[in-house]
N, C-alpha and C. Protein backbone atom coordinates (compact mmCIF):
# COMPACT_ATOMS: atom_id res chain seq x y z
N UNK A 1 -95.98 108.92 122.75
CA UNK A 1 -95.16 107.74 122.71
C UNK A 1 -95.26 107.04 121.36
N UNK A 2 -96.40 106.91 120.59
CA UNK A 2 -97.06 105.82 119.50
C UNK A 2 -95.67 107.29 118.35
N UNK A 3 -96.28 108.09 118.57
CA UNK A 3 -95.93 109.17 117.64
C UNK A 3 -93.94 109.39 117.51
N UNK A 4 -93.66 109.07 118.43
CA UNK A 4 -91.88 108.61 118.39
C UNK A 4 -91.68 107.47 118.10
N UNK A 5 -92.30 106.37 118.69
CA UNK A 5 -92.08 105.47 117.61
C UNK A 5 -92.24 105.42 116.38
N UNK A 6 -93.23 105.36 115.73
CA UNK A 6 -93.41 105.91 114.65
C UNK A 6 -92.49 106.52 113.73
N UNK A 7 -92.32 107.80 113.89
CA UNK A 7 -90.87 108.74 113.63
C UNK A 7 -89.42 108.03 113.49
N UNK A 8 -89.54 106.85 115.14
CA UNK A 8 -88.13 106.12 114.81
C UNK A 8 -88.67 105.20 113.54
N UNK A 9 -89.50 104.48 113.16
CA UNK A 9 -89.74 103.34 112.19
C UNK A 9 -89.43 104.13 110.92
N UNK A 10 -90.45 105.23 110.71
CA UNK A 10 -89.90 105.82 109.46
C UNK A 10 -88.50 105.61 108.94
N UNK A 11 -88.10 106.17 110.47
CA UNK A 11 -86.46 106.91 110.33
C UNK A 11 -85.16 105.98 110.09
N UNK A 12 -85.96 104.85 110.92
CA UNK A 12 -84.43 103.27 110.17
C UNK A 12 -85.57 102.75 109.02
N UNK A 13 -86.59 102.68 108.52
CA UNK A 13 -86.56 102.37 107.16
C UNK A 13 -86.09 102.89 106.17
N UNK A 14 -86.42 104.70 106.48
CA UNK A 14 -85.41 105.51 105.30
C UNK A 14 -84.29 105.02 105.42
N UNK A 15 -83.16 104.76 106.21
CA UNK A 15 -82.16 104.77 106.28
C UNK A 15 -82.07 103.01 105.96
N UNK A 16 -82.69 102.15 106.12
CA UNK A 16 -82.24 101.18 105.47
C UNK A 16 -82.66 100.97 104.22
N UNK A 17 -83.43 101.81 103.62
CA UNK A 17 -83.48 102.00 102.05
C UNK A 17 -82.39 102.52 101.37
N UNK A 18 -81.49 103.66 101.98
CA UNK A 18 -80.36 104.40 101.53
C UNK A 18 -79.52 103.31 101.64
N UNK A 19 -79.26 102.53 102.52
CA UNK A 19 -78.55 101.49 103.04
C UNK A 19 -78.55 100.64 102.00
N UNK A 20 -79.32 100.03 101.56
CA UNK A 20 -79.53 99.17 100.44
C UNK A 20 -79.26 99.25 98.99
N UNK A 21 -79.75 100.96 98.77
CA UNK A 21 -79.05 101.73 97.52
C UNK A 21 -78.13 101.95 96.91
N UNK A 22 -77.34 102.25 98.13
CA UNK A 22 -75.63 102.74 98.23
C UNK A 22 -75.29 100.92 97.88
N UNK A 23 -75.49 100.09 99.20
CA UNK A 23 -74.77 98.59 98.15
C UNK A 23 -75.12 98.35 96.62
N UNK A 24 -76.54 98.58 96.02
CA UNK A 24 -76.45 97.88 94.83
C UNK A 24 -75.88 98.92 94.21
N UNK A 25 -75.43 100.06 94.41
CA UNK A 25 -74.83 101.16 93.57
C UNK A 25 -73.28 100.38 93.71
N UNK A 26 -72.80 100.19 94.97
CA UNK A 26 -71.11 100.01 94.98
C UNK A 26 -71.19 98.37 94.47
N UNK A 27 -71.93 97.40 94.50
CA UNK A 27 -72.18 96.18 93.60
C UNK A 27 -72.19 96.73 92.11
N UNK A 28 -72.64 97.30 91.65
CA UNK A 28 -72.65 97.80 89.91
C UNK A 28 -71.67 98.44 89.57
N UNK A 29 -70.73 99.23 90.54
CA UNK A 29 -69.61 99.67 90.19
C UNK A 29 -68.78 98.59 90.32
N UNK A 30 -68.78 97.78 90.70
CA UNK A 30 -67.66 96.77 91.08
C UNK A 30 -67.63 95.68 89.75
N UNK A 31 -68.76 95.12 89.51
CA UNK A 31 -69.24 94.42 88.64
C UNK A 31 -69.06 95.28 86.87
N UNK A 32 -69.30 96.77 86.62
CA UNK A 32 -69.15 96.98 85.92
C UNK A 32 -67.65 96.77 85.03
N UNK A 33 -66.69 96.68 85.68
CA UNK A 33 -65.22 96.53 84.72
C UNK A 33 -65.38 94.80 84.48
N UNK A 34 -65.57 93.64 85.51
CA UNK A 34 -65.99 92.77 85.26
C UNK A 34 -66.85 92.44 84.23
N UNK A 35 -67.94 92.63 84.34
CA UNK A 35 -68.83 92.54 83.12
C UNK A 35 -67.99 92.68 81.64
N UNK A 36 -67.09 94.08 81.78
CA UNK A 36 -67.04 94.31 80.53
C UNK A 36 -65.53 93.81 80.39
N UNK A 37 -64.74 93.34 80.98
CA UNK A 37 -63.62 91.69 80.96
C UNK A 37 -64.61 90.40 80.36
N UNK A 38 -65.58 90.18 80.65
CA UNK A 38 -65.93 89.22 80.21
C UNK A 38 -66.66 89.07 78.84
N UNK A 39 -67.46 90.65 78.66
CA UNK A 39 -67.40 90.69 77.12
C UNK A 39 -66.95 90.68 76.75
N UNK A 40 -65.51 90.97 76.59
CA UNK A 40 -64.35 91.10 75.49
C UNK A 40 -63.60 89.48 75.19
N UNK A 41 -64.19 88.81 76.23
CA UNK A 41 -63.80 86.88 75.86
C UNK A 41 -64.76 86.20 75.12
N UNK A 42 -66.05 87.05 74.66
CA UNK A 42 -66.90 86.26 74.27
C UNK A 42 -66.58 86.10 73.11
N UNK A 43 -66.91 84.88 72.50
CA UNK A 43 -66.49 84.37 71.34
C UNK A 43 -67.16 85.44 70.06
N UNK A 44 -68.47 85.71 70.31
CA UNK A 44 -69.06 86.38 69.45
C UNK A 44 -67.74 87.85 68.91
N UNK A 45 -67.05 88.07 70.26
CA UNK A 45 -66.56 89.24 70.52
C UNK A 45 -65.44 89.00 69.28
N UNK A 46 -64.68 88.07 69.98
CA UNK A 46 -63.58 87.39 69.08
C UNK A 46 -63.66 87.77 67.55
N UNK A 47 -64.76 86.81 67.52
CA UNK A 47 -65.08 86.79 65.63
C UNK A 47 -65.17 88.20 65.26
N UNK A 48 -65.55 89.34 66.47
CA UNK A 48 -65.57 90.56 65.39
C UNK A 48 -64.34 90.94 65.48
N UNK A 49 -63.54 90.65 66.04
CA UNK A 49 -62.06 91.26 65.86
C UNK A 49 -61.38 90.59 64.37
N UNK A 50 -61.92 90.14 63.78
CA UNK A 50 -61.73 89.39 62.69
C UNK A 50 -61.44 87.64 63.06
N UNK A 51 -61.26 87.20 63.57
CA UNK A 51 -61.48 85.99 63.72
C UNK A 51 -61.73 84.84 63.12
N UNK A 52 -61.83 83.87 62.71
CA UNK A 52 -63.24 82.79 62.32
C UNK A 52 -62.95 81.37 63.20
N UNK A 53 -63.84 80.92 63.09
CA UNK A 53 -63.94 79.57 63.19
C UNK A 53 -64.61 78.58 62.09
N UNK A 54 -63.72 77.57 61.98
CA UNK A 54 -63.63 76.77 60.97
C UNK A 54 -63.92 75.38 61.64
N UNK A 55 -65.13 74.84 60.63
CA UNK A 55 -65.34 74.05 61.40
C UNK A 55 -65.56 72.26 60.03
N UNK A 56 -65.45 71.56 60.31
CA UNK A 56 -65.61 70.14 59.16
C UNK A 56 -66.31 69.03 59.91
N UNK A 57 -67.79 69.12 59.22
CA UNK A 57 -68.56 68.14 60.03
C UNK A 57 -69.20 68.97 61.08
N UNK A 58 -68.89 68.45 62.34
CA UNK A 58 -69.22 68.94 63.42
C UNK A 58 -68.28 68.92 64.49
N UNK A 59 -66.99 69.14 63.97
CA UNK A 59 -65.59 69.19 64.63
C UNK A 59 -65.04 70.82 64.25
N UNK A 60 -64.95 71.21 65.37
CA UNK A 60 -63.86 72.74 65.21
C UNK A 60 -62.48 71.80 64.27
N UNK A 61 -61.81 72.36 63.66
CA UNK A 61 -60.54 72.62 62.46
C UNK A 61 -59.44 72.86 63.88
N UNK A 62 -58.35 72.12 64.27
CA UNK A 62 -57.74 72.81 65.14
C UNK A 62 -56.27 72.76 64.62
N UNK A 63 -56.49 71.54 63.54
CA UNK A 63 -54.81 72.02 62.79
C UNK A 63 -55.02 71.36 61.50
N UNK A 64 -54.29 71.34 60.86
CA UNK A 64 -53.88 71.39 58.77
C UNK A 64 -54.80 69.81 59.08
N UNK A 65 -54.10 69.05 59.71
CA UNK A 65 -54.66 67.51 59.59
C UNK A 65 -55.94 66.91 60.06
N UNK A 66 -56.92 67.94 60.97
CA UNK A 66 -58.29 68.06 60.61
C UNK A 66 -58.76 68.01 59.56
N UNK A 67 -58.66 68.66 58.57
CA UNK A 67 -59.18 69.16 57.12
C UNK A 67 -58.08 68.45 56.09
N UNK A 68 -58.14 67.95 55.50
CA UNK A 68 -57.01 67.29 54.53
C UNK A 68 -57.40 67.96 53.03
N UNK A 69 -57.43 67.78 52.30
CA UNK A 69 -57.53 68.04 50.82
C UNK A 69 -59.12 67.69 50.38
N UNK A 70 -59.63 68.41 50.19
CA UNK A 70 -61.38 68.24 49.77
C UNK A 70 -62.02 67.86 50.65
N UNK A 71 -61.76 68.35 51.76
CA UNK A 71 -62.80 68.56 52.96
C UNK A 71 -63.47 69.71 52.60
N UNK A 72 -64.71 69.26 53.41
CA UNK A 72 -66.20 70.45 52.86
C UNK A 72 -66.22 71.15 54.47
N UNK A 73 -65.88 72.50 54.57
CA UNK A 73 -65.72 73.50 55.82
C UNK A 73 -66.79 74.49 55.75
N UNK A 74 -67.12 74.94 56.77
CA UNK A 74 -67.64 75.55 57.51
C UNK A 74 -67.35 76.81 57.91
N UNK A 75 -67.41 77.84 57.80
CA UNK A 75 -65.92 79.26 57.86
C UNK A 75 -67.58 80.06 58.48
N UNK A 76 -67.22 80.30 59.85
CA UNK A 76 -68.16 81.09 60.61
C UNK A 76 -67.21 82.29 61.09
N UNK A 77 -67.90 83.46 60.36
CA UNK A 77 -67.51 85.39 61.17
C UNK A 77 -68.41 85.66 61.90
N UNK A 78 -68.12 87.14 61.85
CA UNK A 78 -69.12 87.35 62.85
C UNK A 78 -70.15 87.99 62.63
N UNK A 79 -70.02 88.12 61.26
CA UNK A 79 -71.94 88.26 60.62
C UNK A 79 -72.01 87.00 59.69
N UNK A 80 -71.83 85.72 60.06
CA UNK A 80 -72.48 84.64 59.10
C UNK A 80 -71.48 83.81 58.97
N UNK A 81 -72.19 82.91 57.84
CA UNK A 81 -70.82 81.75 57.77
C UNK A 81 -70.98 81.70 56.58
N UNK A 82 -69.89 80.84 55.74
CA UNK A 82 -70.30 80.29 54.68
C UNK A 82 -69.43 78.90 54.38
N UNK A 83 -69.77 78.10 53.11
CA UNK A 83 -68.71 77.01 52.96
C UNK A 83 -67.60 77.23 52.32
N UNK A 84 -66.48 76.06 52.30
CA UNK A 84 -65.44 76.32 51.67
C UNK A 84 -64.88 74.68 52.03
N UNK A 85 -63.85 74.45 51.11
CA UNK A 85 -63.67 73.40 50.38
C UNK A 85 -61.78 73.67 50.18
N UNK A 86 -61.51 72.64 51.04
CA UNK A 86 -59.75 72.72 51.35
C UNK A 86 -59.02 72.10 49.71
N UNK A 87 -58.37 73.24 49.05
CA UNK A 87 -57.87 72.22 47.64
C UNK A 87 -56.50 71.76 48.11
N UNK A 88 -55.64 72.44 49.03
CA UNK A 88 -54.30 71.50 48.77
C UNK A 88 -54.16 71.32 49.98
N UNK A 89 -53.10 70.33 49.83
CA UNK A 89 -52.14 70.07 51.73
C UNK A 89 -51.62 71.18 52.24
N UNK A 90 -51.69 71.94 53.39
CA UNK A 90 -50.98 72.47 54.14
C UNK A 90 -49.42 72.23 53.64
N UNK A 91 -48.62 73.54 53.59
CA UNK A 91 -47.20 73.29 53.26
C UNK A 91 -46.79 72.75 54.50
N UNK A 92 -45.85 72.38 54.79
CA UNK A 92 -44.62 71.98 55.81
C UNK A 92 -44.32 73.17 56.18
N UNK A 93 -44.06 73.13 57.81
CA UNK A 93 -43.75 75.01 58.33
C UNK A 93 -44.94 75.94 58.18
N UNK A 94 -46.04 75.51 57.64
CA UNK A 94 -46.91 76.33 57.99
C UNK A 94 -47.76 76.31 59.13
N UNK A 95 -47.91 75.56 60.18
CA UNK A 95 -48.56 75.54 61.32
C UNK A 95 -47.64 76.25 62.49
N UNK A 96 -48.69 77.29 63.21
CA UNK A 96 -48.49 77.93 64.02
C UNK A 96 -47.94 76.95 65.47
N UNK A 97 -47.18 77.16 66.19
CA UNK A 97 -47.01 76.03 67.59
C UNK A 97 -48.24 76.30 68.20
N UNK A 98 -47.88 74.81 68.46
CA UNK A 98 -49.47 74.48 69.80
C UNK A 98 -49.38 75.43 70.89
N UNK A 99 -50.70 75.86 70.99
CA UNK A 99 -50.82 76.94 72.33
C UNK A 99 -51.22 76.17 73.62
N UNK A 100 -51.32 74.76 73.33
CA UNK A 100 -51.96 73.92 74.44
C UNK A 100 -51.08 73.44 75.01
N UNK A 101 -49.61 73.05 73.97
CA UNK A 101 -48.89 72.12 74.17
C UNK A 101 -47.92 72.71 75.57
């Protein structure tokens, strides 16, 4: 009697070990295209696609009238940053339309 039980305990622990396996296996498949959707938004990601961010002070640059004429900038890639220094006005017609607006 001790000896079938036994046998059964083994026998649903193996099987709730497989049980458990198989989910974090079909969890990592599921998660894997996810994961790698969400790397491709990371900003870091961005900047290597060529990118930058420009920044004056401690304000992101989000259009010509952030930065005016001899503003001291901030120009971050995605191996480093360096400074830079706005010499003229933005022409007229050169701003892209608002993506917010």
């Amino acid at each position: 009697m001790l000896d079938v039980l036994g046998r059964r305990t083994r026998d649903a622990d193996a099987s709730l070990r497989q049980s458990v396996r198989l989910k974090i296996a079909q969890a990592r498949t599921e998660l894997a295209p996810l994961s790698a959707q969400l790397g491709q938004l990371s900003p870091l990601k961005i900047l290597d696609r060529g990118y930058a961010i420009v920044h004056t002070g401690d304000r992101i640059v989000k259009s010509p009238d952030d930065a005016p004429p001899g503003s001291a900038l901030r120009i971050r890639v995605a191996r480093g940053e360096f400074p830079a220094r706005v010499e003229a006005p933005a022409k007229p017609g050169d701003e892209s339309p608002d993506p917010e607006a």
